[in-house]
C-alpha atoms as a PDB file:
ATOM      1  CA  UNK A   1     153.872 139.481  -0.094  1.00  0.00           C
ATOM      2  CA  UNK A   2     155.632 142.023  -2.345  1.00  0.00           C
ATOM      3  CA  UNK A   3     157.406 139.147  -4.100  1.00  0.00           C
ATOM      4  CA  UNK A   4     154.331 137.700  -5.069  1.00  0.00           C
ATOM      5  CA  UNK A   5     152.108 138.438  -8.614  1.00  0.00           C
ATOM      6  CA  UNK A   6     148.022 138.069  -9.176  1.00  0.00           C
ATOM      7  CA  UNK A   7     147.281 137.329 -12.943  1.00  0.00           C
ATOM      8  CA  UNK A   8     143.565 137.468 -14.011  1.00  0.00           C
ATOM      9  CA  UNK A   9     143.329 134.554 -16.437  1.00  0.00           C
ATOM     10  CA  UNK A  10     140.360 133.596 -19.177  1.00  0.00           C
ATOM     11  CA  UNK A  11     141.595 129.666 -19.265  1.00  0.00           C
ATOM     12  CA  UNK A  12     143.554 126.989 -18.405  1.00  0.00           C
ATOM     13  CA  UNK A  13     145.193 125.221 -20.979  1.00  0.00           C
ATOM     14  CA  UNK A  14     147.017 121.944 -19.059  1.00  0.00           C
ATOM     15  CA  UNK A  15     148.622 119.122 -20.084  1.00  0.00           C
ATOM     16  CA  UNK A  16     150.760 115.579 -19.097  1.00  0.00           C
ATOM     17  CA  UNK A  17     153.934 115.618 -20.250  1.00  0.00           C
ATOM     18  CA  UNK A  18     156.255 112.856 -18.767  1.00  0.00           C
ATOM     19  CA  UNK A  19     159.849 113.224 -18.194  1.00  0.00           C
ATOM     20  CA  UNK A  20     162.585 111.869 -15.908  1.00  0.00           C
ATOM     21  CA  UNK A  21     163.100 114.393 -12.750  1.00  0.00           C
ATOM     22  CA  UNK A  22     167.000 114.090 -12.694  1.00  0.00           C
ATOM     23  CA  UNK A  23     166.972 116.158  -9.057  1.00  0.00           C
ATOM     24  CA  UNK A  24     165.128 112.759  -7.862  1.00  0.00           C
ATOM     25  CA  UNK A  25     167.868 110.294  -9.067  1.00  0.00           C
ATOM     26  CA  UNK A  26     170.353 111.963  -7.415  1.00  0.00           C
ATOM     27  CA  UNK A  27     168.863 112.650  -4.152  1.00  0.00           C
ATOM     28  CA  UNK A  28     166.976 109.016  -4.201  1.00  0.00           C
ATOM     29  CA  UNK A  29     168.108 108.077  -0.463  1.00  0.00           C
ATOM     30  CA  UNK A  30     167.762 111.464   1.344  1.00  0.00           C
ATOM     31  CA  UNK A  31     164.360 111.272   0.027  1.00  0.00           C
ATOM     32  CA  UNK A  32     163.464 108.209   1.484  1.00  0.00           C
ATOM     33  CA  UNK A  33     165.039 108.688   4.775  1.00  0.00           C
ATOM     34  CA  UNK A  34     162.704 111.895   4.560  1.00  0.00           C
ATOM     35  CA  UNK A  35     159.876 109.748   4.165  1.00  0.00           C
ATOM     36  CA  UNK A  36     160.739 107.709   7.094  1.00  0.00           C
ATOM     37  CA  UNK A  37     161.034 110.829   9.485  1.00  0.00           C
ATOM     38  CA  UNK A  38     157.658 112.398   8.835  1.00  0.00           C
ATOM     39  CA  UNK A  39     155.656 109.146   9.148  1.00  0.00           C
ATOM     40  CA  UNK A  40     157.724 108.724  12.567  1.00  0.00           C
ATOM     41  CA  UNK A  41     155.415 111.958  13.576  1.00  0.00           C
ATOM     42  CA  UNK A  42     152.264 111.316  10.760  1.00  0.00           C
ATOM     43  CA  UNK A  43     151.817 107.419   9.923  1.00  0.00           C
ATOM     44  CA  UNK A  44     149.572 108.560   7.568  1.00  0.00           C
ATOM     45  CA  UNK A  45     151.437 109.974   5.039  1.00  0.00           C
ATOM     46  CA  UNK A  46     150.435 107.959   1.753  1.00  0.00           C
ATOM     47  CA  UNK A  47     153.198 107.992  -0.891  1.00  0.00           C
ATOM     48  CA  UNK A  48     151.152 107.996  -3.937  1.00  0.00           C
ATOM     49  CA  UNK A  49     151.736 109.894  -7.019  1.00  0.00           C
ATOM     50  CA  UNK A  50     151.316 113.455  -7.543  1.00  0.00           C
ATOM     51  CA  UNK A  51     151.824 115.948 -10.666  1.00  0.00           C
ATOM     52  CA  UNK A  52     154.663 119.315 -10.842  1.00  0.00           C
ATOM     53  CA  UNK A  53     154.579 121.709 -12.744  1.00  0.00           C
ATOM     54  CA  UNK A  54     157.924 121.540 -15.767  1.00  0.00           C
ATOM     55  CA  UNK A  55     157.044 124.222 -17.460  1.00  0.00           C
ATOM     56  CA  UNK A  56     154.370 126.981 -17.726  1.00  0.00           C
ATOM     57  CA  UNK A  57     153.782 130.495 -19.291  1.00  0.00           C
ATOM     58  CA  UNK A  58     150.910 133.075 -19.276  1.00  0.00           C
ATOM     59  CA  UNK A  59     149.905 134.548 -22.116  1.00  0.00           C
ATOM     60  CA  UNK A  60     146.848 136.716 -23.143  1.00  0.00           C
ATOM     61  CA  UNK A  61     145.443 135.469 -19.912  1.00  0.00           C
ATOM     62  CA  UNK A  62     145.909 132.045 -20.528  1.00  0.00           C
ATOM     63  CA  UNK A  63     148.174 129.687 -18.138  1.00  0.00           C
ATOM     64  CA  UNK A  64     149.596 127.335 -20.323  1.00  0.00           C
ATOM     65  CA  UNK A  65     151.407 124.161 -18.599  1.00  0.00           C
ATOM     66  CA  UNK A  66     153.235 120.718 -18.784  1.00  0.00           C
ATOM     67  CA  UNK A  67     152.841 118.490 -15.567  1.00  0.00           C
ATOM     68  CA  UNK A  68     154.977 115.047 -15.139  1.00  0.00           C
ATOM     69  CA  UNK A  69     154.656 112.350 -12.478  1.00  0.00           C
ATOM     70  CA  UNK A  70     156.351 111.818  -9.319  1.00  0.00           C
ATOM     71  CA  UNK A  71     156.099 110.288  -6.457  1.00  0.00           C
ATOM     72  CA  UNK A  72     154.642 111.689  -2.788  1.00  0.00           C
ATOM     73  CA  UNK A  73     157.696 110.971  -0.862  1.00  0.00           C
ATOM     74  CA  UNK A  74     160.229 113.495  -4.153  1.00  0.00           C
ATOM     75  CA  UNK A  75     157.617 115.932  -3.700  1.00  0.00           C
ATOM     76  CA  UNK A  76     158.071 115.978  -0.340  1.00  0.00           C
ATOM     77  CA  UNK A  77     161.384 115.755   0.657  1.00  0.00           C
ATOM     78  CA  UNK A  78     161.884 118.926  -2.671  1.00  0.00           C
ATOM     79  CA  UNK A  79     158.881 120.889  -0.609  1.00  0.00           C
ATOM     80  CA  UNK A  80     160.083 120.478   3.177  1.00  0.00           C
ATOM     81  CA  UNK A  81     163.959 121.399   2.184  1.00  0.00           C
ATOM     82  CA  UNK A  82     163.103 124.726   0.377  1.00  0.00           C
ATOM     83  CA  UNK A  83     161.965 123.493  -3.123  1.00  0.00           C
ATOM     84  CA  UNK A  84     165.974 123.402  -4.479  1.00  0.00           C
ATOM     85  CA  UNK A  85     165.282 122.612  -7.745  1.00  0.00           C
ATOM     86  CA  UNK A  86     163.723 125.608  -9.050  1.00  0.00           C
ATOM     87  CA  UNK A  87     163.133 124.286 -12.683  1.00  0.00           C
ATOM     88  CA  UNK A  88     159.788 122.552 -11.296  1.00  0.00           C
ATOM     89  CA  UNK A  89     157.000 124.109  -9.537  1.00  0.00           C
ATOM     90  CA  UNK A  90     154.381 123.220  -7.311  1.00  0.00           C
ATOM     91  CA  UNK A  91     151.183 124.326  -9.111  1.00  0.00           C
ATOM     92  CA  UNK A  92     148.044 123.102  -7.712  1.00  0.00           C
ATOM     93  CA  UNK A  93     143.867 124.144  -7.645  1.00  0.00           C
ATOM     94  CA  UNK A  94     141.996 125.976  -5.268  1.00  0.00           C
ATOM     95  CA  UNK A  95     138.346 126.385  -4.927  1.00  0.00           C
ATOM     96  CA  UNK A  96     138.044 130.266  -3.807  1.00  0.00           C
ATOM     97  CA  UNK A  97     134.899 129.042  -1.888  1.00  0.00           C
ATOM     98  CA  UNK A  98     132.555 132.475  -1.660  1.00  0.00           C
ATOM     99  CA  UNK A  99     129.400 132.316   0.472  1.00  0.00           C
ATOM    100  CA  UNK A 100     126.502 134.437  -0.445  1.00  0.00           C
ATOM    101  CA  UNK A 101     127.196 137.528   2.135  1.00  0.00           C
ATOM    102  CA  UNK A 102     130.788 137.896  -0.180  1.00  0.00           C
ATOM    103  CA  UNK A 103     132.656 136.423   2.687  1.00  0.00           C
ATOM    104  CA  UNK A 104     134.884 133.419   1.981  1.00  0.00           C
ATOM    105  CA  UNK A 105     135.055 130.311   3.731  1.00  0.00           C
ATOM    106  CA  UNK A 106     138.239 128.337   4.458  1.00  0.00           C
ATOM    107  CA  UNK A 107     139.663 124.786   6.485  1.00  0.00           C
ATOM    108  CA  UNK A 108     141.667 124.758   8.550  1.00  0.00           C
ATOM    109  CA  UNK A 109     143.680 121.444   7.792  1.00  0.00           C
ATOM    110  CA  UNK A 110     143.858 118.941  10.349  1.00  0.00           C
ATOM    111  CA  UNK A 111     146.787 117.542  12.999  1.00  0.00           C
ATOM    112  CA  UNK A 112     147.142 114.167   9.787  1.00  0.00           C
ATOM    113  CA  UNK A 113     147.861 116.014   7.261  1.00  0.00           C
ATOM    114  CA  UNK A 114     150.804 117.692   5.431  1.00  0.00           C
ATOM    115  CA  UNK A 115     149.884 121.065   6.158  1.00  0.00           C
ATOM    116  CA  UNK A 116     148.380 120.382   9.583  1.00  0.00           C
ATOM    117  CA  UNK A 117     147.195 124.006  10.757  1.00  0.00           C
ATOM    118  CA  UNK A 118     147.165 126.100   7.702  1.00  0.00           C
ATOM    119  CA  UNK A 119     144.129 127.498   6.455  1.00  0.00           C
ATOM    120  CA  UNK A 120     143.406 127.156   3.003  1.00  0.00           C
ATOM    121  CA  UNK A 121     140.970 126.878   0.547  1.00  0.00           C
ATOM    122  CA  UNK A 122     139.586 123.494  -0.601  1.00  0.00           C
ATOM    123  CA  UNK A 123     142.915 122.217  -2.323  1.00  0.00           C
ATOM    124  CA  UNK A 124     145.283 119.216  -3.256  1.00  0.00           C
ATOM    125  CA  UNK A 125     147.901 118.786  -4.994  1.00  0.00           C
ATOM    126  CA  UNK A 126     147.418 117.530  -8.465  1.00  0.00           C
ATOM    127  CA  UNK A 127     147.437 113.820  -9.053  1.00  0.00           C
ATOM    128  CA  UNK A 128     146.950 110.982 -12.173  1.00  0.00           C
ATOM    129  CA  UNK A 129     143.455 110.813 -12.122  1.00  0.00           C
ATOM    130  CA  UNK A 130     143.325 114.516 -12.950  1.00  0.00           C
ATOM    131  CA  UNK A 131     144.871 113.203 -16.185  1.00  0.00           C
ATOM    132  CA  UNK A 132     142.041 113.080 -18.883  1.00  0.00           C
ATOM    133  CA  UNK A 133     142.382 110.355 -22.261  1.00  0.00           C
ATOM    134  CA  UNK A 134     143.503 113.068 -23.867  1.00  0.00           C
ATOM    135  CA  UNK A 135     146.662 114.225 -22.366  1.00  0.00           C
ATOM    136  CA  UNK A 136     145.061 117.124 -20.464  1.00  0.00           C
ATOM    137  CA  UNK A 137     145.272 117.962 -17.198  1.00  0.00           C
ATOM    138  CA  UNK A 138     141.452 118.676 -15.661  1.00  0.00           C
ATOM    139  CA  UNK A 139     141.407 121.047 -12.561  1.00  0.00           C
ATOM    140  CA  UNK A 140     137.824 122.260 -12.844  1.00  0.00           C
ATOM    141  CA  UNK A 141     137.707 118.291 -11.795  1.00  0.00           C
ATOM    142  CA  UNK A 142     140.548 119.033  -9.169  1.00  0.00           C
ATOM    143  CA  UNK A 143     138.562 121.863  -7.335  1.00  0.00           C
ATOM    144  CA  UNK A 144     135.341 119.850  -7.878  1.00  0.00           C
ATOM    145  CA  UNK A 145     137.131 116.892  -5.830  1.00  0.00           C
ATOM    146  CA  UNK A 146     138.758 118.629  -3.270  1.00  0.00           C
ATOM    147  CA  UNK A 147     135.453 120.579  -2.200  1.00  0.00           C
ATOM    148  CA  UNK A 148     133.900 117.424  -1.181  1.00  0.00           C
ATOM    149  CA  UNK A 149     137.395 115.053   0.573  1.00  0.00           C
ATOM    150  CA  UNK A 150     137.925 118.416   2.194  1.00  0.00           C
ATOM    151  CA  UNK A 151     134.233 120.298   3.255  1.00  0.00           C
ATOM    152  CA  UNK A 152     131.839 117.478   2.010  1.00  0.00           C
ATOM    153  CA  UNK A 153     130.248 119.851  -0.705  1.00  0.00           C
ATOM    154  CA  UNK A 154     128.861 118.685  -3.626  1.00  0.00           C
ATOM    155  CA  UNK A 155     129.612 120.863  -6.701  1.00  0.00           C
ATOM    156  CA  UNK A 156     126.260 122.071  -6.596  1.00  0.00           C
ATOM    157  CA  UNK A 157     127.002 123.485  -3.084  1.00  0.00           C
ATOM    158  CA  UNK A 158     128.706 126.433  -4.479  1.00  0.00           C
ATOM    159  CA  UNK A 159     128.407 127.361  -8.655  1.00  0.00           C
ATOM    160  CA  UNK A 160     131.772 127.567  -9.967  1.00  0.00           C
ATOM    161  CA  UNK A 161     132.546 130.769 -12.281  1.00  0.00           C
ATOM    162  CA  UNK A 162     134.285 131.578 -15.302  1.00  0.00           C
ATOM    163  CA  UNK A 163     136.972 133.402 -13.922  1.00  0.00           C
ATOM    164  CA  UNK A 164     140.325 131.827 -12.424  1.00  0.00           C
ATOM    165  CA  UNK A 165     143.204 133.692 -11.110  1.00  0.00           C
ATOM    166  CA  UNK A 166     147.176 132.643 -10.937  1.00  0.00           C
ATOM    167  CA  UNK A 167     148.554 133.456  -7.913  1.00  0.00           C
ATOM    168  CA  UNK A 168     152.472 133.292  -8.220  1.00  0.00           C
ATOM    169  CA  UNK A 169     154.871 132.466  -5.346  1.00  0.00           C
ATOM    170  CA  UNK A 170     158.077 131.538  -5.724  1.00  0.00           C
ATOM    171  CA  UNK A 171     157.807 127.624  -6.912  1.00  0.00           C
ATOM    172  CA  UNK A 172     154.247 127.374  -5.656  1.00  0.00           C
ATOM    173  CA  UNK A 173     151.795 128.627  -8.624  1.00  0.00           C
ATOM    174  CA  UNK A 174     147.980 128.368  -6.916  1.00  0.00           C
ATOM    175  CA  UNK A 175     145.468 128.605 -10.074  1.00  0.00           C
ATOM    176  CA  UNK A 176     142.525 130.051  -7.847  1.00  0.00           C
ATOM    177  CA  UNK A 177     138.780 129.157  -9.214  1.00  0.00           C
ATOM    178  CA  UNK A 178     136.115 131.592  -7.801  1.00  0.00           C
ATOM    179  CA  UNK A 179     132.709 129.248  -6.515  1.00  0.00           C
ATOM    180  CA  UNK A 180     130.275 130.962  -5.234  1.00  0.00           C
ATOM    181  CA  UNK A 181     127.401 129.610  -2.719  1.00  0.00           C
ATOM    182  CA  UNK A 182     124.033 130.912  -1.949  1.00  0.00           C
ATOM    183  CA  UNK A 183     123.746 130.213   1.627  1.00  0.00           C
ATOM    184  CA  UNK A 184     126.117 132.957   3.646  1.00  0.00           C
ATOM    185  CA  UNK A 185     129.105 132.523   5.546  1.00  0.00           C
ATOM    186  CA  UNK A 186     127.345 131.428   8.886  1.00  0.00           C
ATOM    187  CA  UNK A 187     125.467 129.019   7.111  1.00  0.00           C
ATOM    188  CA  UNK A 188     128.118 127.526   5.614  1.00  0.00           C
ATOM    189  CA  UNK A 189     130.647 127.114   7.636  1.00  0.00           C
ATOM    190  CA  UNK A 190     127.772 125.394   9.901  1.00  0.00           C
ATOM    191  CA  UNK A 191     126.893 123.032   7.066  1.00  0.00           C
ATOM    192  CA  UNK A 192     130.437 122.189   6.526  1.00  0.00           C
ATOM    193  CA  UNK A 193     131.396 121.616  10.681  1.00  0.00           C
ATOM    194  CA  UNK A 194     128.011 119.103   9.946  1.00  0.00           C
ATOM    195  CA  UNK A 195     129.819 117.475   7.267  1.00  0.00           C
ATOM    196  CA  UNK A 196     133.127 117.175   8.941  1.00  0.00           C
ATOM    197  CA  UNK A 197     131.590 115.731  12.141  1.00  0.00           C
ATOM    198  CA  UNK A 198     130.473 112.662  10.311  1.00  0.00           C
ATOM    199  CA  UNK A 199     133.371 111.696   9.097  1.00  0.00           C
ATOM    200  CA  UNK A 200     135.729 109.547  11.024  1.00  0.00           C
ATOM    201  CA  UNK A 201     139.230 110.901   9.960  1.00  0.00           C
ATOM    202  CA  UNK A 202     138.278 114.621   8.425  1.00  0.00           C
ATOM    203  CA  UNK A 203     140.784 116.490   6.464  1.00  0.00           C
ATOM    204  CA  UNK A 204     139.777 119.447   7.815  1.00  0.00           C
ATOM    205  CA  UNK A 205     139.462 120.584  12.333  1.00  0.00           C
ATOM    206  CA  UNK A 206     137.546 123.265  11.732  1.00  0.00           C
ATOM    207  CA  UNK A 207     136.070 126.219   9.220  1.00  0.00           C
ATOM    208  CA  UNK A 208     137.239 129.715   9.498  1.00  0.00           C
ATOM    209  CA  UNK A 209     134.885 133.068   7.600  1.00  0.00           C
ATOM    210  CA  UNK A 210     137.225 135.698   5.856  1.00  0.00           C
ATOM    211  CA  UNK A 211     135.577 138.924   4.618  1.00  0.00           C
ATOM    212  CA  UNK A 212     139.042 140.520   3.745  1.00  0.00           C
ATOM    213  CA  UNK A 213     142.991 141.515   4.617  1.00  0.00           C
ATOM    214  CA  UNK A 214     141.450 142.678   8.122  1.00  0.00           C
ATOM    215  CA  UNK A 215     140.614 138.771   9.120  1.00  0.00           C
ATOM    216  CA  UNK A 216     144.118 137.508   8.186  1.00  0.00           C
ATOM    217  CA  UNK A 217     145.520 134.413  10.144  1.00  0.00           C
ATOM    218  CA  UNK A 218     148.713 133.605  10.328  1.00  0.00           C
ATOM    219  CA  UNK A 219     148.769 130.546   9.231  1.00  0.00           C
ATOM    220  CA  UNK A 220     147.194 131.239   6.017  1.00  0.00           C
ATOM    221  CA  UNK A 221     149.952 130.850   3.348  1.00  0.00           C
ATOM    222  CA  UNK A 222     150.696 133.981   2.015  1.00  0.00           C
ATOM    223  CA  UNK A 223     149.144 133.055  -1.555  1.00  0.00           C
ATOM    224  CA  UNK A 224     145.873 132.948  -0.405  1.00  0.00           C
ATOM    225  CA  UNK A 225     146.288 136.306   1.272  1.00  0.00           C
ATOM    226  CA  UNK A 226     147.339 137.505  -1.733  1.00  0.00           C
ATOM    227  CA  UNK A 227     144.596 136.169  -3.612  1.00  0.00           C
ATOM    228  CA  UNK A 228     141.897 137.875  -0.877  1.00  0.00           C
ATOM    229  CA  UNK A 229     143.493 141.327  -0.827  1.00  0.00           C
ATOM    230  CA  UNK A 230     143.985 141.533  -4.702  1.00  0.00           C
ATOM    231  CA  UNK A 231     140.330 140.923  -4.994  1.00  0.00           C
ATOM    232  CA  UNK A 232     139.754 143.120  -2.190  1.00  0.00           C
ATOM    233  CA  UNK A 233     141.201 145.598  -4.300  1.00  0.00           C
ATOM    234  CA  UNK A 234     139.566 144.859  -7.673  1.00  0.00           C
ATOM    235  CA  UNK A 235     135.941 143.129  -6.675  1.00  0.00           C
ATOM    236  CA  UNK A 236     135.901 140.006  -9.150  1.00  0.00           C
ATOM    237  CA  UNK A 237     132.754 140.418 -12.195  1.00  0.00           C
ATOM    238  CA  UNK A 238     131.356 136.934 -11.419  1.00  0.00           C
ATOM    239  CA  UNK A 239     128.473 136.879 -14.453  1.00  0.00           C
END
């Protein structure tokens, strides 16, 4: 993870900016013959629309970004084969879900999805309706979403604080919002396995409790380790 950089940040300042992504137009038929493949393995796969990142810079602690439109299927097929075009980035919200006993509580993403396995915090890539009237992009709304598609919480489940963090890998930018619950870890992650078990196609297979770098999985992606041991390091101030 030595390649990777933590940035405390005061705000978010996000907006839409379309554009023409010229690495889709030329790759237009590898792309859907990606498609094609992974729904041979997960029918699933929905090829909506989804939001990258075209340009970003931090600043005074403040992460400052453009986001244009694509399609599921570019995002993809630009993900799976490496990200090559490194003038876009993958920047997406995750609720830093924090029970009560300081311990954090993560999915572990089902067999259906994209990132069947991994264990992550409530997340999903950024899509229109995180577009507001006014050109900005809304990922307090993002987190807020996610929470409940992913672990059926409510936003009252778990109060979110002022402080977000910018975890920076590569092309993938993670823009990590601290929430913290009341009830502790146990709890939790029991109310959540409730929530999942009533659902007939679940996001998420299961719940895992992380108190820090000792409870590493491997198949946590590496910013989300990052994220846990920098604050491991330097407790958050959550008032």
């Amino acid at each position: 993870m030595n390649d990777i950089e933590v940035y405390p940040l005061a705000r978010l300042e996000l907006t839409f900016e379309p554009r023409i992504w010229p690495w889709v137009l030329a790759n237009r038929s590898a792309i859907g013959a990606h498609l094609a493949a992974a729904r041979r393995f997960k029918p699933a796969l929905f090829n909506g629309h989804v939001l990258l990142l075209h340009r970003w810079e931090i600043q005074n602690c403040v992460f400052r970004g453009a986001f244009f439109e694509t399609d599921f299927a570019s995002f993809l097929a630009w993900r799976d084969t490496g990200f090559p075009d490194r003038s876009v980035a993958n920047c997406f919200a995750m609720g830093a879900l924090r029970a009560g006993d300081g311990a954090y509580v993560l999915g572990v993403m089902a067999s259906h999805t994209s990132n069947a396995g991994q264990i992550n915090f409530p997340s999903g890539t950024p899509d229109p309706q995180d577009v507001r009237p006014d050109g900005s992009v809304d990922f307090v709304g993002s987190v807020q979403r996610e929470l409940f598609r992913e672990a059926g919480l409510l936003p009252d489940a778990a109060q979110p604080m002022r402080i977000w963090h910018a975890v920076v890998s590569g092309p993938r930018i993670a823009l990590m919002h601290l929430l913290c619950a009341r009830e502790d870890s146990a709890r939790l992650a029991n109310r959540i396995r409730a929530n999942l078990a009533r659902e007939r196609q679940p996001e998420l297979s299961d719940v895992v409790v992380v108190r820090g770098p000792a409870d590493f999985y491997p198949t946590m992606p590496d910013f989300v380790q990052a994220y846990i041991a920098f604050n491991a390091r330097a407790p958050q101030r959550v008032a």
